[in-house]
C-alpha atoms as a PDB file:
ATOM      1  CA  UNK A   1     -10.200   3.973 -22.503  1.00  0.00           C
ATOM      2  CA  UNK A   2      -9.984   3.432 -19.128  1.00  0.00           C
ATOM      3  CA  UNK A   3     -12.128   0.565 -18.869  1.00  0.00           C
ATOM      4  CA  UNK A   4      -9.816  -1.389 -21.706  1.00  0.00           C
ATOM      5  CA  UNK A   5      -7.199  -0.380 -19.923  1.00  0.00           C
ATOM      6  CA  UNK A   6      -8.572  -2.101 -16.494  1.00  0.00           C
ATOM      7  CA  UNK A   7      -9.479  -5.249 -18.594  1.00  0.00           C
ATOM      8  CA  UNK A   8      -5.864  -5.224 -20.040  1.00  0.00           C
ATOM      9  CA  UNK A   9      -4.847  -5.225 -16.634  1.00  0.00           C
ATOM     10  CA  UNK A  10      -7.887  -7.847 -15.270  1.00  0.00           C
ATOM     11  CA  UNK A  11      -6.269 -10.194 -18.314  1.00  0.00           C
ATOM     12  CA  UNK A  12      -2.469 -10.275 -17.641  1.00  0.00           C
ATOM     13  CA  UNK A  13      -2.236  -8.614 -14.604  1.00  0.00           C
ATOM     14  CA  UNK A  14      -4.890 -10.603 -12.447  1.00  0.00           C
ATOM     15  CA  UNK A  15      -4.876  -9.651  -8.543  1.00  0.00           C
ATOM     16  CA  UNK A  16      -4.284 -13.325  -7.184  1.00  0.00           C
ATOM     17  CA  UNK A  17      -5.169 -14.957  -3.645  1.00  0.00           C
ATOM     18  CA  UNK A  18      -1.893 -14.467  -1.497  1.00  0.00           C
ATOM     19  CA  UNK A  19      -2.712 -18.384  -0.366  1.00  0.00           C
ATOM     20  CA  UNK A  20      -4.202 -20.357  -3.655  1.00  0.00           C
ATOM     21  CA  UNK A  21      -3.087 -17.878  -5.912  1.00  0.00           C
ATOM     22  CA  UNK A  22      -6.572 -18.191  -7.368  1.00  0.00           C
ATOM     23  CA  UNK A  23      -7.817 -14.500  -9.800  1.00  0.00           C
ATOM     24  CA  UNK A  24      -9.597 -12.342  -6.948  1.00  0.00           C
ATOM     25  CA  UNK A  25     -11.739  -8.727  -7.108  1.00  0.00           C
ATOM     26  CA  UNK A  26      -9.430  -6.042  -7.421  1.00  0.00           C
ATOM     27  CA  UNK A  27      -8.957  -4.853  -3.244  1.00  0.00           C
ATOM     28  CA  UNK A  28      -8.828  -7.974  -1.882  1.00  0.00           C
ATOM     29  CA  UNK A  29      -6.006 -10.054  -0.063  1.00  0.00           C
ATOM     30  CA  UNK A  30      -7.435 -13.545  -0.371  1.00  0.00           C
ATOM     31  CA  UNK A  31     -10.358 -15.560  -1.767  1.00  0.00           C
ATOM     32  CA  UNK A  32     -13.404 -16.539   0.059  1.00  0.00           C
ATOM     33  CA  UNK A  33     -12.272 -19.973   0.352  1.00  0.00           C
ATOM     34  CA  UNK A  34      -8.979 -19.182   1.911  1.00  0.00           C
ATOM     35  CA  UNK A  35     -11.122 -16.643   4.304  1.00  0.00           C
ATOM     36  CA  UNK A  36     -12.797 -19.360   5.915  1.00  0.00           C
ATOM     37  CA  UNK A  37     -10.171 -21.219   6.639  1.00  0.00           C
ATOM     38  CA  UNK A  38      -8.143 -18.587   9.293  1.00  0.00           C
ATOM     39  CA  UNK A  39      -8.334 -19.516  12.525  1.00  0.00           C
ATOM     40  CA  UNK A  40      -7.987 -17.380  15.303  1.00  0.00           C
ATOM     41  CA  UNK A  41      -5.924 -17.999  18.151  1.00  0.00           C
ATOM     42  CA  UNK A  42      -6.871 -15.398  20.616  1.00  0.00           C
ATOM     43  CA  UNK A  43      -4.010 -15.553  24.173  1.00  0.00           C
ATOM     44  CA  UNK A  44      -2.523 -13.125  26.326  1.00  0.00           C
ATOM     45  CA  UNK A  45       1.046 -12.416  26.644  1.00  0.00           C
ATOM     46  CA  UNK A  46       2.986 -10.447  29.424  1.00  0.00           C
ATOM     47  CA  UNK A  47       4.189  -7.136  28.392  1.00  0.00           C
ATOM     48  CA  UNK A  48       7.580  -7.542  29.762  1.00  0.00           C
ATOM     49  CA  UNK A  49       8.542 -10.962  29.796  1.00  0.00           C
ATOM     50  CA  UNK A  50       6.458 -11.907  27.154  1.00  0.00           C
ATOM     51  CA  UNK A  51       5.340 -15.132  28.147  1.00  0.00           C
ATOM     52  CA  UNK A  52       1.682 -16.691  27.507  1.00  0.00           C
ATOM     53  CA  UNK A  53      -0.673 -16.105  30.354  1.00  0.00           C
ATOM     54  CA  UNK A  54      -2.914 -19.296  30.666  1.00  0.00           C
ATOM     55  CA  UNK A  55      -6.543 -18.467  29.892  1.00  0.00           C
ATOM     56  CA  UNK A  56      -8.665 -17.473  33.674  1.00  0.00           C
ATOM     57  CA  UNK A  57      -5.293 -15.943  34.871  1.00  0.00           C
ATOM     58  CA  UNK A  58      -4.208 -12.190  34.744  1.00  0.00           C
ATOM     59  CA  UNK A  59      -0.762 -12.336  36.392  1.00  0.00           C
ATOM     60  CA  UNK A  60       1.925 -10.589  34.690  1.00  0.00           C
ATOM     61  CA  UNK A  61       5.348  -9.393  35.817  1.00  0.00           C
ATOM     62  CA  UNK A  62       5.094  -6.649  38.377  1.00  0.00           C
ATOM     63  CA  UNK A  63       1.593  -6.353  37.367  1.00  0.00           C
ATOM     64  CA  UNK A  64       3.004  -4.096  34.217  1.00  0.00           C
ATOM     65  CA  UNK A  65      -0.270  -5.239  31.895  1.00  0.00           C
ATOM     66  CA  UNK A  66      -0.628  -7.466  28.996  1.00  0.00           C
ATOM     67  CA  UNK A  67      -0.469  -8.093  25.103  1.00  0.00           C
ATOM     68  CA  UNK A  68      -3.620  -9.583  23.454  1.00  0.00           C
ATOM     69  CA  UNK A  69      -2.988 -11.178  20.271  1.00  0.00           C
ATOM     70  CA  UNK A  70      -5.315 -12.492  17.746  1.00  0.00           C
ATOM     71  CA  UNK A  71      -3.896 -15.364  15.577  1.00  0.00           C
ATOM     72  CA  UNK A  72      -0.017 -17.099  15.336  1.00  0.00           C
ATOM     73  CA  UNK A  73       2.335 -15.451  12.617  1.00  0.00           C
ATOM     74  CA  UNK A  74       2.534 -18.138  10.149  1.00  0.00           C
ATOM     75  CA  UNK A  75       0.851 -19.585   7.473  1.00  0.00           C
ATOM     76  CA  UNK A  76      -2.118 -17.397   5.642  1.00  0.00           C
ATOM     77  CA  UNK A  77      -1.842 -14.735   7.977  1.00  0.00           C
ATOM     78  CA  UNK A  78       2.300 -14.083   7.845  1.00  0.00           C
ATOM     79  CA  UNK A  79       1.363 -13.727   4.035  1.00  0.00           C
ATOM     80  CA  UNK A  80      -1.421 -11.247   4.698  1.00  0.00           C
ATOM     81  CA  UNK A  81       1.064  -9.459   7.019  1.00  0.00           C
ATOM     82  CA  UNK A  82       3.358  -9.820   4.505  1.00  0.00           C
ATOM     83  CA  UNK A  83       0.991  -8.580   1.786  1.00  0.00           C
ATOM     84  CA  UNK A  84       0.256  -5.660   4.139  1.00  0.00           C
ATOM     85  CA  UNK A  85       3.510  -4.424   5.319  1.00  0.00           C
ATOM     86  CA  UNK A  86       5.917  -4.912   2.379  1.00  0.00           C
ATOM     87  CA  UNK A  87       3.833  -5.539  -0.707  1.00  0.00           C
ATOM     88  CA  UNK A  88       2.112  -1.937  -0.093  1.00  0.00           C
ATOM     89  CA  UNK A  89      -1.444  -3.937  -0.023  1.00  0.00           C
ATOM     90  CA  UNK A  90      -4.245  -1.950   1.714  1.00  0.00           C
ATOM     91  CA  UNK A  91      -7.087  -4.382   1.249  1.00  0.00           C
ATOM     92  CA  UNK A  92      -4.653  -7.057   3.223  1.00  0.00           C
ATOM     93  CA  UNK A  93      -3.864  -4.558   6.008  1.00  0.00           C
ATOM     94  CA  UNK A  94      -8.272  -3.833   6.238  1.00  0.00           C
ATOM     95  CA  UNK A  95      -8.379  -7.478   6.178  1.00  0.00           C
ATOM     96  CA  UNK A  96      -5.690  -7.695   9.293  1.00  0.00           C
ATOM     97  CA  UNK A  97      -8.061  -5.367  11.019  1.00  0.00           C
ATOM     98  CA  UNK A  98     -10.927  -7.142  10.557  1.00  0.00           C
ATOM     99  CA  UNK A  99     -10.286 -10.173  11.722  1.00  0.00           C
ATOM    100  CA  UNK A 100      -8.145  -8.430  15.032  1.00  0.00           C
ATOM    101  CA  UNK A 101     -11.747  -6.389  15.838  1.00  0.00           C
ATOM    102  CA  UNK A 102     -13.534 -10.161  15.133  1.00  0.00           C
ATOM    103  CA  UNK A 103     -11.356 -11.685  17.853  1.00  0.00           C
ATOM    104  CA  UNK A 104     -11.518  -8.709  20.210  1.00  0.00           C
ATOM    105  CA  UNK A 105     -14.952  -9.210  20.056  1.00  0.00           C
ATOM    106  CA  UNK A 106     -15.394 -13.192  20.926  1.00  0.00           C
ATOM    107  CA  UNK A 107     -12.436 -12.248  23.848  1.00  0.00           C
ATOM    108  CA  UNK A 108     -15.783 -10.593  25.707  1.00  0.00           C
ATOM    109  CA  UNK A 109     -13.220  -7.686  26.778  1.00  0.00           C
ATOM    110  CA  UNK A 110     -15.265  -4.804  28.437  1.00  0.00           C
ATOM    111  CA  UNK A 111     -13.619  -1.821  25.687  1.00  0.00           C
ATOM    112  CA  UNK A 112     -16.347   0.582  26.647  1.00  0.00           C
ATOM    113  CA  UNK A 113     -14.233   3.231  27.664  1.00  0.00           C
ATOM    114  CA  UNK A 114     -11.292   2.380  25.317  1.00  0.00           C
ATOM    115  CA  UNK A 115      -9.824   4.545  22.476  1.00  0.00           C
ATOM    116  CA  UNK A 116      -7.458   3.570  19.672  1.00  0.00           C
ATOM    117  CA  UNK A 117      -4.161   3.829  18.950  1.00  0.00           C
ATOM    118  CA  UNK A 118      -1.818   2.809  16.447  1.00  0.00           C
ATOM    119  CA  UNK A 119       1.798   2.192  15.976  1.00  0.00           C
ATOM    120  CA  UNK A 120       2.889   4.844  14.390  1.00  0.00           C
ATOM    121  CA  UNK A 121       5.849   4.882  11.835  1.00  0.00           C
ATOM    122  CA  UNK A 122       8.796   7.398  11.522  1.00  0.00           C
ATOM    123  CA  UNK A 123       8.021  10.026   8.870  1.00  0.00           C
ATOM    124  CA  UNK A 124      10.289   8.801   6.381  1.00  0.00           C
ATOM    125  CA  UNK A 125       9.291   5.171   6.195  1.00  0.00           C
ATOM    126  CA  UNK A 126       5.682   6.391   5.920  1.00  0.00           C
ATOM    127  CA  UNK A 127       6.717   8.808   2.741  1.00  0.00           C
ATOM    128  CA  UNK A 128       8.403   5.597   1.858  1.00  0.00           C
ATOM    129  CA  UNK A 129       5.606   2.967   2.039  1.00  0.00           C
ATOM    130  CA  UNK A 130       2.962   5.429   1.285  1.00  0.00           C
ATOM    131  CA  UNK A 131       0.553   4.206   4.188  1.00  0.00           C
ATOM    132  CA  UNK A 132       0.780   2.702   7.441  1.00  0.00           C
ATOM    133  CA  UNK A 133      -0.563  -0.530   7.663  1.00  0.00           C
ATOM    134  CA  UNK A 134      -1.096  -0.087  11.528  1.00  0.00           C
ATOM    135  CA  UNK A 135      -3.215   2.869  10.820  1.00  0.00           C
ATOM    136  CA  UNK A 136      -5.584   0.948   8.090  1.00  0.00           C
ATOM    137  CA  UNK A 137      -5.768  -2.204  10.768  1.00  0.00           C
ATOM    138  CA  UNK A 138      -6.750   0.468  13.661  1.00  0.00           C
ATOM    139  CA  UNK A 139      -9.108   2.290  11.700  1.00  0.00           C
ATOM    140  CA  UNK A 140     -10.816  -0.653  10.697  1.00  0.00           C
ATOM    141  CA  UNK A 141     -11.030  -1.924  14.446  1.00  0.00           C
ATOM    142  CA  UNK A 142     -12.498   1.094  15.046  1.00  0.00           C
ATOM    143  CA  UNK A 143     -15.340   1.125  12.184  1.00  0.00           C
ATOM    144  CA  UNK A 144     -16.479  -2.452  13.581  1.00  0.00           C
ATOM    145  CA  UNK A 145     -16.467  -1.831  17.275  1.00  0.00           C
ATOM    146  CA  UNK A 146     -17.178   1.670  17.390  1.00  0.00           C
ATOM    147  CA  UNK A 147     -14.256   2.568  19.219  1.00  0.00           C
ATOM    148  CA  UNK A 148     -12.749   5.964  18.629  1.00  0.00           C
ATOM    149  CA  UNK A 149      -9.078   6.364  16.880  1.00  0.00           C
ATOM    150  CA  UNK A 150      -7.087   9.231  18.490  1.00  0.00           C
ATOM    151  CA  UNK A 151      -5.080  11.198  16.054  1.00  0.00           C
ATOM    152  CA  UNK A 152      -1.456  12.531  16.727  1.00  0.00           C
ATOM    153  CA  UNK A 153      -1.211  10.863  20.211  1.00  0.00           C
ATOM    154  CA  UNK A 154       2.058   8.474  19.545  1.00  0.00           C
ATOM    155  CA  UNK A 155       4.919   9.896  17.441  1.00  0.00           C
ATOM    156  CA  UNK A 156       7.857   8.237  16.590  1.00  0.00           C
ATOM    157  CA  UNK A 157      11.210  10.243  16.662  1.00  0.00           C
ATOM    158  CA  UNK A 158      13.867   7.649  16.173  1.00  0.00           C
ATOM    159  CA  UNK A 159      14.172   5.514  12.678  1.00  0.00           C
ATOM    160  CA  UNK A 160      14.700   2.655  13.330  1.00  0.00           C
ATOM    161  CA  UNK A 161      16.237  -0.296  11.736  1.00  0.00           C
ATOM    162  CA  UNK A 162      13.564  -3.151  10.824  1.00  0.00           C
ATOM    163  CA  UNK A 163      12.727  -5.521  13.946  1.00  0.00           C
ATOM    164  CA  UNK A 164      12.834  -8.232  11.390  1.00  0.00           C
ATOM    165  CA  UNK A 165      16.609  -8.600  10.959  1.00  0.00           C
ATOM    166  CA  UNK A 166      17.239  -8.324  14.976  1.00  0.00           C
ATOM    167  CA  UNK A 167      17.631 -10.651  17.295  1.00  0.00           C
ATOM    168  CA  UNK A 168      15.787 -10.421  20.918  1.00  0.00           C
ATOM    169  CA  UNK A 169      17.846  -8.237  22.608  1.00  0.00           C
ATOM    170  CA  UNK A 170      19.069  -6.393  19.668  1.00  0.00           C
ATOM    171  CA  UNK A 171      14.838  -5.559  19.659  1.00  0.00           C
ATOM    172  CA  UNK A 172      14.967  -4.043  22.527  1.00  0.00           C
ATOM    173  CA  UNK A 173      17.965  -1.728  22.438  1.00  0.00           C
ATOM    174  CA  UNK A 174      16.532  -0.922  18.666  1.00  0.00           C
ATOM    175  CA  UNK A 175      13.298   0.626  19.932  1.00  0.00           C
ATOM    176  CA  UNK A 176      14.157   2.295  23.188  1.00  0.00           C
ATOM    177  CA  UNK A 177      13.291   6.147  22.700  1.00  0.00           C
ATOM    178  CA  UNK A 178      11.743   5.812  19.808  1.00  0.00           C
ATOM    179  CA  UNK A 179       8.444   7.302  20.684  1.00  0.00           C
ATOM    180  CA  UNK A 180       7.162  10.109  22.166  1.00  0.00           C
ATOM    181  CA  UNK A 181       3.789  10.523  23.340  1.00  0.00           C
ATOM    182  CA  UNK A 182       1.494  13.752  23.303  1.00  0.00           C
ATOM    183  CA  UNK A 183      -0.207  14.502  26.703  1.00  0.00           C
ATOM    184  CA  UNK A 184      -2.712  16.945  25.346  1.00  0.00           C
ATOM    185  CA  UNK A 185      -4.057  13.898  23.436  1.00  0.00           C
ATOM    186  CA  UNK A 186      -3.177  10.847  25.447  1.00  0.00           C
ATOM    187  CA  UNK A 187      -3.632  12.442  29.392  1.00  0.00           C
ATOM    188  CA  UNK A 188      -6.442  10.121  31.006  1.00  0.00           C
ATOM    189  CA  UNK A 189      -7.189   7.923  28.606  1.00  0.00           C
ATOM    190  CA  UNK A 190      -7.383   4.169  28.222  1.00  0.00           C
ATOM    191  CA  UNK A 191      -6.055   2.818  24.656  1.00  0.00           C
ATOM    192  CA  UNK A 192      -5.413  -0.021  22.888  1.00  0.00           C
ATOM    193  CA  UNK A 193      -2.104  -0.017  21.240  1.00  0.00           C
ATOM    194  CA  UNK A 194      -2.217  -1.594  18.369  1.00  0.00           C
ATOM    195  CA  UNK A 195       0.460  -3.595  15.918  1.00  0.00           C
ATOM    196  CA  UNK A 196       0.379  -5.766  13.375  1.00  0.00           C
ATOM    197  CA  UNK A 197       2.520  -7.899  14.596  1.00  0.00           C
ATOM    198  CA  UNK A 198       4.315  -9.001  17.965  1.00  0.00           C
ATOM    199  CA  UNK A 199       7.179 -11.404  18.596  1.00  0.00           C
ATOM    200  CA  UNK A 200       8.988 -10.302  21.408  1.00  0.00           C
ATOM    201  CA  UNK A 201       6.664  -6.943  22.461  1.00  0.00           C
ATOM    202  CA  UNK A 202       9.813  -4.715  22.178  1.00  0.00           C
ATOM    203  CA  UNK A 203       7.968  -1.886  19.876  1.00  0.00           C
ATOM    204  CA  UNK A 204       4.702  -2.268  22.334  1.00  0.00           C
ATOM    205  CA  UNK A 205       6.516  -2.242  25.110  1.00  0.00           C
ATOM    206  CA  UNK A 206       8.029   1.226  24.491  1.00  0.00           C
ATOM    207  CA  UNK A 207       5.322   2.834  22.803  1.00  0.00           C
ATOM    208  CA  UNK A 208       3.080   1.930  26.393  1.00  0.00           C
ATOM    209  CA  UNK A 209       6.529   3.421  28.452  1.00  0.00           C
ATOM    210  CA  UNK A 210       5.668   6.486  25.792  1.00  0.00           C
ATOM    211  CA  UNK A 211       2.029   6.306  26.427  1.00  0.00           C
ATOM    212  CA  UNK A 212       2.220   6.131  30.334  1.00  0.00           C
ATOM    213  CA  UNK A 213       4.819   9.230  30.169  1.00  0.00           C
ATOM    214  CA  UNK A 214       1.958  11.145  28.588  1.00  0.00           C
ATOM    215  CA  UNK A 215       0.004  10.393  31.747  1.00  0.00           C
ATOM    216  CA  UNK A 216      -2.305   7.739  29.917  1.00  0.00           C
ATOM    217  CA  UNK A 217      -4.571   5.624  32.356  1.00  0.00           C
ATOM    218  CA  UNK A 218      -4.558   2.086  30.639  1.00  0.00           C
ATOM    219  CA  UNK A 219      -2.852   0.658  27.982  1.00  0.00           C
ATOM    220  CA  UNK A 220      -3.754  -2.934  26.386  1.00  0.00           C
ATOM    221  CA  UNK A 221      -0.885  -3.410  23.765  1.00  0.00           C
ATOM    222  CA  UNK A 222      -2.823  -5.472  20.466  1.00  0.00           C
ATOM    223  CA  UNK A 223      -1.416  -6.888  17.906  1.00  0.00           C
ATOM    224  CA  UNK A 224      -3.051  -8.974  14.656  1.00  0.00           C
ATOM    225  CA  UNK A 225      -0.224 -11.947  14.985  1.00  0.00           C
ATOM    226  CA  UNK A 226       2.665 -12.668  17.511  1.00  0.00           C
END
């Protein structure tokens, strides 16, 4: 029964391409095709003023570190984003995290000493959503570079509204004290915080002011898109 069922669904239900809206495996976000087409646009931002840092550089404001990013928001990838954050789509979020750890890699960053950690959301929009989708991109960064993923060291107190209907300053005031990191995890470490997405580094920003509290050593805010 359960296998006419899944061909009942395979008929009229078909999982679709979120670019050519071609029938795909149950799992996946796009077709091969589509795949091969995303392009990665690997930069460096500032992590307070948020501007690009030309490629050879490392200057920043005040020297407060950087956000790596792996590909623009638009196009294929804001509909994998999209897929991944609002459409409840794990195989989109995996795919996020694959192509982040694929760009990390060509970037030539030395990540040796490095450990992972996500954005994490507040308890009720996770009931809500069912999954993070930073968690599924993390973990997969992790499988692929064999970087470890630290559990429980970022936790986020305040709910806040979505950064999506905010403007730039309105970001910032919307995430301030929203995390709160855990020293017995986090004290001496280097991590890379990682997002799906960043457009004005608000929620990065002030999970690394949460991460440094809890006496972290580095912190390399990541996101997939920005």
């Amino acid at each position: 029964m359960r296998n006419i069922g899944k061909i009942f669904l395979d008929i009229f239900f078909p999982c679709l391409c979120a670019s050519c809206s071609r029938p795909i495996s149950e799992g996946l976000a796009i077709c091969e095709d589509c795949f091969l087409k995303i392009k990665t646009e690997p930069e460096m931002r500032c992590a307070v003023c948020f501007s690009r840092i030309p490629e050879g550089t490392s200057s920043s404001c005040h020297n407060e570190g950087v956000i790596f990013s792996a590909c623009r928001y638009e196009g294929l990838m804001k509909n994998i984003i999209t897929l991944a954050k609002f459409k409840k789509s794990q195989g989109a979020a995996k795919l996020a995290g694959f192509i982040l750890a694929g760009a990390l890699e060509k970037a030539n960053l030395n990540l040796s000493d490095f450990c992972l950690v996500e954005i994490p959301l507040h308890p009720a929009r996770q009931k809500e959503r069912g999954f993070n989708q930073s968690h599924l991109i993390a973990k997969e960064v992790g499988e692929i570079l064999n970087l470890p993923l630290l559990n429980g060291a970022l936790e986020r107190v305040r709910d806040t509204k979505p950064q999506t209907s905010l403007k730039s300053k309105e970001r910032k005031s919307n995430m301030e004290g929203a995390f709160v990191g855990h020293k017995e995890v986090l004290s001496g470490k280097n991590i890379l915080l990682i997002d799906d997405v960043s457009t004005t580094g608000a929620t990065l920003r002030e999970a690394s002011r949460a991460a440094k509290n809890a006496l972290c050593n580095k912190i390399v805010g990541v996101s997939v898109c920005s």
